[in-house]
PDB file of N, CA and C in Angstrom:
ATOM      1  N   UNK A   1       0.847  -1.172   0.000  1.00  0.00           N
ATOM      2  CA  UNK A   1       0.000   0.000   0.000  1.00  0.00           C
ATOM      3  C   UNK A   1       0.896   1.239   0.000  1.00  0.00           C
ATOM      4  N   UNK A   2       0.295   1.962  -0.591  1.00  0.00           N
ATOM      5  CA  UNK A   2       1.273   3.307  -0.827  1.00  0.00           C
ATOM      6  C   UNK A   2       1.392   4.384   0.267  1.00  0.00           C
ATOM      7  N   UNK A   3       2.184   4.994   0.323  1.00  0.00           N
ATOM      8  CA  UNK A   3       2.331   6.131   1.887  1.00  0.00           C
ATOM      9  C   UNK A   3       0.705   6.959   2.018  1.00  0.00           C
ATOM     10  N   UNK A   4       0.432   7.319   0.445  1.00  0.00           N
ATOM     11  CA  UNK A   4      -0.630   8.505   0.186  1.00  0.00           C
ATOM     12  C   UNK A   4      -1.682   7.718   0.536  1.00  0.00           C
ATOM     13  N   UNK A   5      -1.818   6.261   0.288  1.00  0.00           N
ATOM     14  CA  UNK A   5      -3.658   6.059   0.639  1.00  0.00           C
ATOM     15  C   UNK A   5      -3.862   5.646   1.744  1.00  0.00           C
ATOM     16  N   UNK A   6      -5.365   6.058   2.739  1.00  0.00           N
ATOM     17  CA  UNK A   6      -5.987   5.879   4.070  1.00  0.00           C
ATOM     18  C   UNK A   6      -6.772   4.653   3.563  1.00  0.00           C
ATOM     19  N   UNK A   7      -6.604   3.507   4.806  1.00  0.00           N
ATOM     20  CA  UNK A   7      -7.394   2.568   4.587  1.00  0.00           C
ATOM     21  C   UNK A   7      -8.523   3.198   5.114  1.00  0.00           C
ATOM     22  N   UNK A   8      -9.587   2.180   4.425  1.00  0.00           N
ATOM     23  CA  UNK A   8     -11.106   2.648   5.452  1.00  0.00           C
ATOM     24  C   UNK A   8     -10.743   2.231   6.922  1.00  0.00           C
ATOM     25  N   UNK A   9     -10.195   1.465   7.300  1.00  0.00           N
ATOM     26  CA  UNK A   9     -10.135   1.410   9.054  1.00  0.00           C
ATOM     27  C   UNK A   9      -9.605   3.140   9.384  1.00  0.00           C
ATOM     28  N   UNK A  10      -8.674   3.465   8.752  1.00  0.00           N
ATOM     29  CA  UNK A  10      -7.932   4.953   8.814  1.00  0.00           C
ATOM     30  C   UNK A  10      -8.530   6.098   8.868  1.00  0.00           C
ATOM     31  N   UNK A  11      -9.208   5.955   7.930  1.00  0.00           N
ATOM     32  CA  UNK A  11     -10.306   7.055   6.989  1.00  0.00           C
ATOM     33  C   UNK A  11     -11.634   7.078   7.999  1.00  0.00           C
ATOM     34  N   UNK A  12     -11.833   6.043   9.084  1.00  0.00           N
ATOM     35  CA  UNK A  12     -13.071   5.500  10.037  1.00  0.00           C
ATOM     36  C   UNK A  12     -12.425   6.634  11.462  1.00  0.00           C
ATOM     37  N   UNK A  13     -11.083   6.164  11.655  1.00  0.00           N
ATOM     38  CA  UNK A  13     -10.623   6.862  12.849  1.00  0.00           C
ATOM     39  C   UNK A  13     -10.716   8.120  12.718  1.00  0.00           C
ATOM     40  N   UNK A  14     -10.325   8.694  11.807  1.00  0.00           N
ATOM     41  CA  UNK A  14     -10.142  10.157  10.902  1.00  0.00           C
ATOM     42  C   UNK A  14     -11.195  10.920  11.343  1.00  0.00           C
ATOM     43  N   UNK A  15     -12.505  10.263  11.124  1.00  0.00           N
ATOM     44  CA  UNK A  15     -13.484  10.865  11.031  1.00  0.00           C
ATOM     45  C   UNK A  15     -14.133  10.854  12.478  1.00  0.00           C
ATOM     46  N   UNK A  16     -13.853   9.849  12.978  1.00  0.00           N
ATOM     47  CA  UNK A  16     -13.859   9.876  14.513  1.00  0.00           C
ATOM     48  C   UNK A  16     -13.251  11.007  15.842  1.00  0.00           C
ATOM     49  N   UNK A  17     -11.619  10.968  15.239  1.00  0.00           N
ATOM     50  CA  UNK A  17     -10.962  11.854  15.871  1.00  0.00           C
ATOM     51  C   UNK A  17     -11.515  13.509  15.103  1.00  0.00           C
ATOM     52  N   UNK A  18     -11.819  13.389  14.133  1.00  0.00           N
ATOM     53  CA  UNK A  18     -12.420  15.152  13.568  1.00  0.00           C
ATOM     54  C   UNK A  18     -13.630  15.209  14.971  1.00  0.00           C
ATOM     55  N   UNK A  19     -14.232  14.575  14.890  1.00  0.00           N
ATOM     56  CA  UNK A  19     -15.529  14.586  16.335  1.00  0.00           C
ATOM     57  C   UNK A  19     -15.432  14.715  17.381  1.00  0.00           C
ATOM     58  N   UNK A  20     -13.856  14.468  17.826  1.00  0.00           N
ATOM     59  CA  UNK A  20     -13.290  15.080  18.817  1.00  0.00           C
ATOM     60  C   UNK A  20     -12.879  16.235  19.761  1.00  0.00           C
ATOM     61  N   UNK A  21     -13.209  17.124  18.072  1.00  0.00           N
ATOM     62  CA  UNK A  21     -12.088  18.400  18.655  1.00  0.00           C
ATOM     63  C   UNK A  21     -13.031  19.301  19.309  1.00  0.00           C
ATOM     64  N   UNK A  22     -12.916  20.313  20.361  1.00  0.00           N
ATOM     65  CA  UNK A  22     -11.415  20.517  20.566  1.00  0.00           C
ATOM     66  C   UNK A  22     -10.493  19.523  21.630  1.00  0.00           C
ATOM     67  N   UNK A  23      -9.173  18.770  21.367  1.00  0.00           N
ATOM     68  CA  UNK A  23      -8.847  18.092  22.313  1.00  0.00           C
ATOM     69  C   UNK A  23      -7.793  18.839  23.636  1.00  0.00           C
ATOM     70  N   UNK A  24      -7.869  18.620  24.825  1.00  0.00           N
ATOM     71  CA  UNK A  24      -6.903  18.842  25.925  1.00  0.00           C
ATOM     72  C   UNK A  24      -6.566  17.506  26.945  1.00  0.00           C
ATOM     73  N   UNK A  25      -5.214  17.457  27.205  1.00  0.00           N
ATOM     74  CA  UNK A  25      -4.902  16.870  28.632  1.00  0.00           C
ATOM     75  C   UNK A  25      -4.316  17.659  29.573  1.00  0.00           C
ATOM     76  N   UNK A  26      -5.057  17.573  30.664  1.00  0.00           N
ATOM     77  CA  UNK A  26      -4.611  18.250  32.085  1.00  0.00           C
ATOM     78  C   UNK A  26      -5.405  18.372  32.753  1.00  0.00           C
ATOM     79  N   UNK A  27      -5.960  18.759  33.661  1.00  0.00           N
ATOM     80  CA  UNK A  27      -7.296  19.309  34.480  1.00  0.00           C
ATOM     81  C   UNK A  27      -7.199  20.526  34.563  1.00  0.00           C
ATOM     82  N   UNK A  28      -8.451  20.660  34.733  1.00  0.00           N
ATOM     83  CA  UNK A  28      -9.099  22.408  35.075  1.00  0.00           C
ATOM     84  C   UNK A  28      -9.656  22.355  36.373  1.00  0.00           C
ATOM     85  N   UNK A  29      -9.520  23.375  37.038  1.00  0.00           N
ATOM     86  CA  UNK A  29     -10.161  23.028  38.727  1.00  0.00           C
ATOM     87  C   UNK A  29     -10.570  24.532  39.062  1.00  0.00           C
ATOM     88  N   UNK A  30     -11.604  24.984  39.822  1.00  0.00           N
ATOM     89  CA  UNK A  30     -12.251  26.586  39.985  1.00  0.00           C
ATOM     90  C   UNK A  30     -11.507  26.685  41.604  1.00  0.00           C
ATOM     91  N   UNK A  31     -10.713  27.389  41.560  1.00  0.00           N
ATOM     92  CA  UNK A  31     -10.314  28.351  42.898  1.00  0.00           C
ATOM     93  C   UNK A  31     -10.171  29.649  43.013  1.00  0.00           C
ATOM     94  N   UNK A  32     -10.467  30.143  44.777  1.00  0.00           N
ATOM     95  CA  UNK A  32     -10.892  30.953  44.712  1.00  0.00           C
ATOM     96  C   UNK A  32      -9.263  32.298  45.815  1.00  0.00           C
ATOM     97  N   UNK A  33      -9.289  32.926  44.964  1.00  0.00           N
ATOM     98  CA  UNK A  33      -8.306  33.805  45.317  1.00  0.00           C
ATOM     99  C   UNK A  33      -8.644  35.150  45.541  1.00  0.00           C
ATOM    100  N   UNK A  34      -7.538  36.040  46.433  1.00  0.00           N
ATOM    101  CA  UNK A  34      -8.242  37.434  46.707  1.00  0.00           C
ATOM    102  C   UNK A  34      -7.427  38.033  45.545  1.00  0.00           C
ATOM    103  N   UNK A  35      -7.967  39.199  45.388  1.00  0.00           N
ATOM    104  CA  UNK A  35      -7.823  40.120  44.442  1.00  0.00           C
ATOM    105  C   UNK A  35      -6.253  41.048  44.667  1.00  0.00           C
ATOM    106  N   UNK A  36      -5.982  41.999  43.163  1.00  0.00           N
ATOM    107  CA  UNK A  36      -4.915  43.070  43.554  1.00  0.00           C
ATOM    108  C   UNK A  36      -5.630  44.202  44.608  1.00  0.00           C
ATOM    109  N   UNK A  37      -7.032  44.429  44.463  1.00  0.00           N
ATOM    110  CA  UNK A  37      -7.638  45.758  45.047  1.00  0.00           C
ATOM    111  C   UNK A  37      -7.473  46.057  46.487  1.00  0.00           C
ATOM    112  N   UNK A  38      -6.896  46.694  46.706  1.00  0.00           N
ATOM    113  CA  UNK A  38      -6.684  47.454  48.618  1.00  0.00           C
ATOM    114  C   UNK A  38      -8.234  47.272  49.405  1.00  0.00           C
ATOM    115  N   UNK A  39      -9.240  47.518  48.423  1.00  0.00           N
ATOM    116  CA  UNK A  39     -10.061  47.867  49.349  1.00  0.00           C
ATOM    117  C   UNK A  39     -11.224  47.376  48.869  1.00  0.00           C
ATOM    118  N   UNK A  40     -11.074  46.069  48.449  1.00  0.00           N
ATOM    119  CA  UNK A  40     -12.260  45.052  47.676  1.00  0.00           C
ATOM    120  C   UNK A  40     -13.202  44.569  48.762  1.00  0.00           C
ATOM    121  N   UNK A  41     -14.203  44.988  48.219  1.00  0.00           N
ATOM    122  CA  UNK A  41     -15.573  44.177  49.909  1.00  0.00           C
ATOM    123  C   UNK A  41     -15.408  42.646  49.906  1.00  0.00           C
ATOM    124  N   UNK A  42     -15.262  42.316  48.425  1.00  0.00           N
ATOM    125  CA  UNK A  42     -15.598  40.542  48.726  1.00  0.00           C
ATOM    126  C   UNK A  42     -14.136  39.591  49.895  1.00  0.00           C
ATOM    127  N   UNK A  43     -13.576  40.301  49.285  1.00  0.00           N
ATOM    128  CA  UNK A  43     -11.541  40.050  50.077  1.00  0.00           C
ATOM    129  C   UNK A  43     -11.957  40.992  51.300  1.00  0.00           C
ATOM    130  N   UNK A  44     -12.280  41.420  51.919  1.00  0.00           N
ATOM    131  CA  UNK A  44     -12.534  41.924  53.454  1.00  0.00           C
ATOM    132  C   UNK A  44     -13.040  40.983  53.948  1.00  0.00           C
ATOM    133  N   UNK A  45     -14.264  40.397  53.501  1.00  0.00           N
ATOM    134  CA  UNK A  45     -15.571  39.701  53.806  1.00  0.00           C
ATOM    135  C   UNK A  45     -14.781  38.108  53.681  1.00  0.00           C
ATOM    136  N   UNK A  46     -13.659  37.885  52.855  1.00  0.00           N
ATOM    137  CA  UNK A  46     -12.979  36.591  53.023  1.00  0.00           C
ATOM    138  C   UNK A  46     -13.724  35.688  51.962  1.00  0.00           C
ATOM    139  N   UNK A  47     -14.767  36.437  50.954  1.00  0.00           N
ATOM    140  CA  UNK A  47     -15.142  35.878  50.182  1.00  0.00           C
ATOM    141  C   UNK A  47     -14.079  35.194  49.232  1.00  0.00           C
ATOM    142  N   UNK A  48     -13.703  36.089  48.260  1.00  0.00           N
ATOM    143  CA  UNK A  48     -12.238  35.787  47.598  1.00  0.00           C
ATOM    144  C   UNK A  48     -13.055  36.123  46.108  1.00  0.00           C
ATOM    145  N   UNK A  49     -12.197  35.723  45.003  1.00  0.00           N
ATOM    146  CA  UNK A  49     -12.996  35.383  43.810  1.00  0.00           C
ATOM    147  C   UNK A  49     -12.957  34.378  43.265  1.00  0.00           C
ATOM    148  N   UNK A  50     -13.532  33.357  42.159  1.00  0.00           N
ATOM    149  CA  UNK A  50     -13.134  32.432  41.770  1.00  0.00           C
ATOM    150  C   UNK A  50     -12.106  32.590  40.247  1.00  0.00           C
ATOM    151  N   UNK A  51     -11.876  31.983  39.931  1.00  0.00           N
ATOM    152  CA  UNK A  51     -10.828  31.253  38.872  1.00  0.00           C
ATOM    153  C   UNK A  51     -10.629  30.314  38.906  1.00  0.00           C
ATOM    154  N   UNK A  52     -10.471  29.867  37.205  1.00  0.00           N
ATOM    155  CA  UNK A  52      -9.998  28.626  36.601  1.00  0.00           C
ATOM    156  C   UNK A  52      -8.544  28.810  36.790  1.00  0.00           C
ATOM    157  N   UNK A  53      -8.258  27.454  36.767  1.00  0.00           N
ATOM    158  CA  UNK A  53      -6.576  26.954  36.697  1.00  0.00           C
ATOM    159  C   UNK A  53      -6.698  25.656  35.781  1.00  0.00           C
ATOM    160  N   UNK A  54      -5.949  25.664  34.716  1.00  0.00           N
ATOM    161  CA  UNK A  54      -5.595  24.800  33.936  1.00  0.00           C
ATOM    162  C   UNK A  54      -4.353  24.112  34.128  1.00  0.00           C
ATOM    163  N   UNK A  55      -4.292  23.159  35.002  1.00  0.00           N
ATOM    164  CA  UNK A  55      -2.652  22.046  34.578  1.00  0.00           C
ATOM    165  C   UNK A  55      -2.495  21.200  33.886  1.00  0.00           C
ATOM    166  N   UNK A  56      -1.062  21.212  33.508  1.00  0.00           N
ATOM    167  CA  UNK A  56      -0.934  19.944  32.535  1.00  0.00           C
ATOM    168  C   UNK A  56       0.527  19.837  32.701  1.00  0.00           C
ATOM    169  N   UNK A  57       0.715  19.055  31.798  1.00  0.00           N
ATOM    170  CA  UNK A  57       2.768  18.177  31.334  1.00  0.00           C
ATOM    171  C   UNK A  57       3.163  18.708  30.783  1.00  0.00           C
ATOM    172  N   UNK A  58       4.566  19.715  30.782  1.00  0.00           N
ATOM    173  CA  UNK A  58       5.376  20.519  29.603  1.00  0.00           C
ATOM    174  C   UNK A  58       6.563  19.900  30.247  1.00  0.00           C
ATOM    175  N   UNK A  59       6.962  18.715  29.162  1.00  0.00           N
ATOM    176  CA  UNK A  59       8.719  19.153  29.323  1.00  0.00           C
ATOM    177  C   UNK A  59       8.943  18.115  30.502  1.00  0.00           C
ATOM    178  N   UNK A  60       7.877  17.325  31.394  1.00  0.00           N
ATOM    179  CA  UNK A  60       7.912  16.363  32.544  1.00  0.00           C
ATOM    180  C   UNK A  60       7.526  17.263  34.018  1.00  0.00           C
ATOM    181  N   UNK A  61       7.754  18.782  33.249  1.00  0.00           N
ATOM    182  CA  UNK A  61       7.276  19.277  34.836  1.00  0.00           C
ATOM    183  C   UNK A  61       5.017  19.896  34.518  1.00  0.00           C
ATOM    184  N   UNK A  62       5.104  19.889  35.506  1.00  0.00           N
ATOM    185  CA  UNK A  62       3.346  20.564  35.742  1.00  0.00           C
ATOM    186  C   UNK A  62       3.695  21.941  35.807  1.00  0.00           C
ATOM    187  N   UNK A  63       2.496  22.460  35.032  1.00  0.00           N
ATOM    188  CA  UNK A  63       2.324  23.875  34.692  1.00  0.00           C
ATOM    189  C   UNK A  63       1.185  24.567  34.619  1.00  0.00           C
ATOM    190  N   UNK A  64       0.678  25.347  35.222  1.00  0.00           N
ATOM    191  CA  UNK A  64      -0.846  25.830  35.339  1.00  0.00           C
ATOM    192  C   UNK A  64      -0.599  27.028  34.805  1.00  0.00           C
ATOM    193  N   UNK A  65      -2.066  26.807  34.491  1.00  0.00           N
ATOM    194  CA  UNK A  65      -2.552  28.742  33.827  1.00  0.00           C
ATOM    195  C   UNK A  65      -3.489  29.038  33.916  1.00  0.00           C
ATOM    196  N   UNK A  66      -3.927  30.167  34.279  1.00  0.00           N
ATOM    197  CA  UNK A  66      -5.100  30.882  34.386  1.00  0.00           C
ATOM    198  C   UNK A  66      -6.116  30.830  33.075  1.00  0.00           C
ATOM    199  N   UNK A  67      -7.198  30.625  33.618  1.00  0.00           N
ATOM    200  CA  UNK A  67      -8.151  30.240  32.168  1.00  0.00           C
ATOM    201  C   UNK A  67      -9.252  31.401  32.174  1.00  0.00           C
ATOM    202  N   UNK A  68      -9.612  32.110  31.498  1.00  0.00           N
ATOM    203  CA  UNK A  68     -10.691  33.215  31.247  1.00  0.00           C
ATOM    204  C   UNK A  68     -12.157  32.390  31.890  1.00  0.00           C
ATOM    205  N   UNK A  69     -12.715  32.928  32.109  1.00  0.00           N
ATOM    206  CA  UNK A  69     -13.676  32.237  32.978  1.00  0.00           C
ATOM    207  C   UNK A  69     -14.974  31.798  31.074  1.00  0.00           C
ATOM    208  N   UNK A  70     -14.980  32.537  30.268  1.00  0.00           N
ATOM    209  CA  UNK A  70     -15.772  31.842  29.401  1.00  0.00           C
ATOM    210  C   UNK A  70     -15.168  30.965  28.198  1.00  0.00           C
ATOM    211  N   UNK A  71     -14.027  30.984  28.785  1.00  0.00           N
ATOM    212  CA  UNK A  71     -12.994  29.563  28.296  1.00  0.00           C
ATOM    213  C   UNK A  71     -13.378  28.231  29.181  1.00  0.00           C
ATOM    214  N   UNK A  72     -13.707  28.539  30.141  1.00  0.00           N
ATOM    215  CA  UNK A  72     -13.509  27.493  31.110  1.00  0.00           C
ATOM    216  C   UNK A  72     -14.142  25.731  30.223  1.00  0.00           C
ATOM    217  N   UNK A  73     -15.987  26.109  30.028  1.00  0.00           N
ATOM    218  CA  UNK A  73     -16.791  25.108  29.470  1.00  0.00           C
ATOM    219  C   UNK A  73     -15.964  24.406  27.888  1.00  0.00           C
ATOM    220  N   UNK A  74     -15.521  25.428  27.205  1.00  0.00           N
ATOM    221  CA  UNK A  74     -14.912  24.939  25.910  1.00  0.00           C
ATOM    222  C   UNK A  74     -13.590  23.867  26.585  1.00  0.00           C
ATOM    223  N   UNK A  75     -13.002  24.432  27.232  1.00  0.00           N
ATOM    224  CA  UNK A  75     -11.556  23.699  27.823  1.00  0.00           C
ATOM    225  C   UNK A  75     -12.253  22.259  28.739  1.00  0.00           C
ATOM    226  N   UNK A  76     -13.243  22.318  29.254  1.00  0.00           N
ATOM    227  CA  UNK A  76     -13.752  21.531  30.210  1.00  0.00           C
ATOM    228  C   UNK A  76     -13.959  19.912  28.908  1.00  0.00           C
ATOM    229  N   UNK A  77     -14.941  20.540  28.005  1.00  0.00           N
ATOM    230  CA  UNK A  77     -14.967  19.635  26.969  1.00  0.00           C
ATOM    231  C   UNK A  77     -13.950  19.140  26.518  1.00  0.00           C
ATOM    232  N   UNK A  78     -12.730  19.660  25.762  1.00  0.00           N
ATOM    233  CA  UNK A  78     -11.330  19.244  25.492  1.00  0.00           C
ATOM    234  C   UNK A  78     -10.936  18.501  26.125  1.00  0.00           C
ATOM    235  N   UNK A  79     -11.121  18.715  27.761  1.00  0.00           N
ATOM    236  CA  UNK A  79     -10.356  17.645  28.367  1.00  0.00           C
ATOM    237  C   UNK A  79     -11.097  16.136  28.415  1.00  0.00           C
ATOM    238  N   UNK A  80     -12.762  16.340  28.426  1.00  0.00           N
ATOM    239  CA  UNK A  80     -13.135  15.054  28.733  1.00  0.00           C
ATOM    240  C   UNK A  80     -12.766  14.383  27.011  1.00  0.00           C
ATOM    241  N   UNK A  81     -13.063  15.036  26.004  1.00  0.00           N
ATOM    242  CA  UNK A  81     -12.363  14.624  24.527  1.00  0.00           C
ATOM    243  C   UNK A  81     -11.335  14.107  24.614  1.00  0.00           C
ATOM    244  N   UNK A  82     -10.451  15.012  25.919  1.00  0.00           N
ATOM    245  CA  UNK A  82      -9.279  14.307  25.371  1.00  0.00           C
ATOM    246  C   UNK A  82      -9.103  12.605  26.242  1.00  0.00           C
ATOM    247  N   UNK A  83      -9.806  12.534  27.167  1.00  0.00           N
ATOM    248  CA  UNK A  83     -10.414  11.060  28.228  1.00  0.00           C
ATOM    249  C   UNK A  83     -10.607  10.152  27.006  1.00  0.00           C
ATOM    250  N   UNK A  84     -11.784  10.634  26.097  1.00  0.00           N
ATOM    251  CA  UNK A  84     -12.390   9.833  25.238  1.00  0.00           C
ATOM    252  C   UNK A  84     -11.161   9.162  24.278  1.00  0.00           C
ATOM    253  N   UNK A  85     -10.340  10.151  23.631  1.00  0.00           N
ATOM    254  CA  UNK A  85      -9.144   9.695  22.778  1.00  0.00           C
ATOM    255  C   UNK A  85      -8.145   8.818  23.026  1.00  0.00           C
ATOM    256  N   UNK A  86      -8.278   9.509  24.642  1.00  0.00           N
ATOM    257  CA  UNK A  86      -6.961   8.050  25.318  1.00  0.00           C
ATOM    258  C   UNK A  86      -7.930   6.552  25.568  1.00  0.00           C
ATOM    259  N   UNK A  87      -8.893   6.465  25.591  1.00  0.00           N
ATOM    260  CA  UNK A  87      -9.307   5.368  25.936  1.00  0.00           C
ATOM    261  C   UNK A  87      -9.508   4.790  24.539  1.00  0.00           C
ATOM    262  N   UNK A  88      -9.691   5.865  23.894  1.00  0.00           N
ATOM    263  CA  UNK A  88     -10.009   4.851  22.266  1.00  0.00           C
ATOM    264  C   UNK A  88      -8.606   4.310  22.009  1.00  0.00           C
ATOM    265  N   UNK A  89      -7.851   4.953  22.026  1.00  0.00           N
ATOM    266  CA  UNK A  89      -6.185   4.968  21.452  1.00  0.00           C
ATOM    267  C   UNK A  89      -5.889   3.390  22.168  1.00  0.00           C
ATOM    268  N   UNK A  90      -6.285   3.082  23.504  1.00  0.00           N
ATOM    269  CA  UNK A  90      -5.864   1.899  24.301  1.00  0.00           C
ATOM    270  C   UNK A  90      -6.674   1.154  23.571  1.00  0.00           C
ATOM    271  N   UNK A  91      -8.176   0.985  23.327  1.00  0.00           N
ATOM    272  CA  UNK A  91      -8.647  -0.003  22.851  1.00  0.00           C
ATOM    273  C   UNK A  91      -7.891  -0.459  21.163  1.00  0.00           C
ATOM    274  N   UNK A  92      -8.004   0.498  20.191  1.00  0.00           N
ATOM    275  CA  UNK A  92      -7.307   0.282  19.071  1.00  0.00           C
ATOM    276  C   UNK A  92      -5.750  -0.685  19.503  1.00  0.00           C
ATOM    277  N   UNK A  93      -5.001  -0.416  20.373  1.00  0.00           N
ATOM    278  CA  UNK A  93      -3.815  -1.061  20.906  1.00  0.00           C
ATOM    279  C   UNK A  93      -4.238  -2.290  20.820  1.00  0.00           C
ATOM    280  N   UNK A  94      -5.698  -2.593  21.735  1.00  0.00           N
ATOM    281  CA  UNK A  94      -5.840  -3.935  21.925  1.00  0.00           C
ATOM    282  C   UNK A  94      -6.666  -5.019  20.697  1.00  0.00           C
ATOM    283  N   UNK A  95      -7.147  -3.533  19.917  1.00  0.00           N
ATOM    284  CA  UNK A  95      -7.937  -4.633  18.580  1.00  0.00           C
ATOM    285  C   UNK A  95      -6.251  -5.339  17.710  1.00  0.00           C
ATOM    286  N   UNK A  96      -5.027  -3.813  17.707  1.00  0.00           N
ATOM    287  CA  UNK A  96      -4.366  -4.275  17.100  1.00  0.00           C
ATOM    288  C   UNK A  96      -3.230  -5.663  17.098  1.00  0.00           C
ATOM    289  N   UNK A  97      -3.606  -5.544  18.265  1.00  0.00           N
ATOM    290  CA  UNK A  97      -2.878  -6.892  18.715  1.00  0.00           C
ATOM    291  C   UNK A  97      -3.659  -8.232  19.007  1.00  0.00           C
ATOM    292  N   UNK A  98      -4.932  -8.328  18.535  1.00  0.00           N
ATOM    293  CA  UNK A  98      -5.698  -9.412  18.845  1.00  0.00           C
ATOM    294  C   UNK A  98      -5.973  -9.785  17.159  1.00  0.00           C
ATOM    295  N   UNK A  99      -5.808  -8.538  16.441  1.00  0.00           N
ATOM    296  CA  UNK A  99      -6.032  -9.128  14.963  1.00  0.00           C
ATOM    297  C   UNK A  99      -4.666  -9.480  14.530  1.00  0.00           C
ATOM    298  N   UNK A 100      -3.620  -9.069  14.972  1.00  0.00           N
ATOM    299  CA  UNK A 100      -2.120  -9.763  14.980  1.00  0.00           C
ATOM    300  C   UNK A 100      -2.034 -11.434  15.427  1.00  0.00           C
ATOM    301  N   UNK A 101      -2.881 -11.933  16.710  1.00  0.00           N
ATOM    302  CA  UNK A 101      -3.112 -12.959  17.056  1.00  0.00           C
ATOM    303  C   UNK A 101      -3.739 -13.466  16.536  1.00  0.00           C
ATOM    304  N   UNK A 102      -4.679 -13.178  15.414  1.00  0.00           N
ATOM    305  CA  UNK A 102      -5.862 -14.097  14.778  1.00  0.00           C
ATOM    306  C   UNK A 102      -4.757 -14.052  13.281  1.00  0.00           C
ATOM    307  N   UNK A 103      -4.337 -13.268  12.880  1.00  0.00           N
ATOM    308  CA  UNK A 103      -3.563 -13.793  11.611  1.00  0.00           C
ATOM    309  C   UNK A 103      -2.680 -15.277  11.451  1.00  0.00           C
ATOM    310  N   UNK A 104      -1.929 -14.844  12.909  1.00  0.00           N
ATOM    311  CA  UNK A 104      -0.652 -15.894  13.260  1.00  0.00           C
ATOM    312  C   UNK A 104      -0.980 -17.373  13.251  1.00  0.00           C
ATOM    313  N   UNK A 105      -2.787 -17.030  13.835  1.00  0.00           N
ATOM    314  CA  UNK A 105      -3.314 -18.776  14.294  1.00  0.00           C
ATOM    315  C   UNK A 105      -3.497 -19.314  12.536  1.00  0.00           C
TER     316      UNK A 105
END
């Protein structure tokens, strides 16, 4: 088979992983922090504010970032997408090696 053509098993995933997007790994988690303001009522009151924090893997170390709060739901999805991809990715592992075992027999 040539480099350029997608089998239909290929061309099946393809269209699978397009259904995916947008993908992320890391977690997102809502905490709540006080503000820069001197003289904020909610930070007197010990309320605080909330924020997203996004972590993930760069490089082997963990790295968080602040997420815009109407980012949060789009990023929230990405990550469970990206749950969905790793679990497909393991199962494909295991079709590929069980149709490796059914050739051999």
């Amino acid at each position: 088979m040539s480099k350029n053509k997608v089998s239909p098993e290929q061309q099946a995933f393809l269209q699978e992983l397009a259904g995916m997007w947008p993908l992320a790994k890391g977690s997102l988690v809502q905490v709540r922090k006080p503000c820069i303001r001197p003289n904020c009522p909610s930070c007197r009151q010990g309320k605080k504010h909330p924020a997203w924090l996004f972590s993930f893997a760069k490089g082997g170390k963990r790295v968080c970032r602040y997420v815009p709060t109407e980012l949060a739901p789009v990023l929230r999805r990405a990550l469970e997408n990206g749950r969905q991809l790793e679990k497909r990715v393991v199962e494909l592992g295991e079709e590929l090696l069980e149709r490796y075992r059914r050739q051999r027999q």
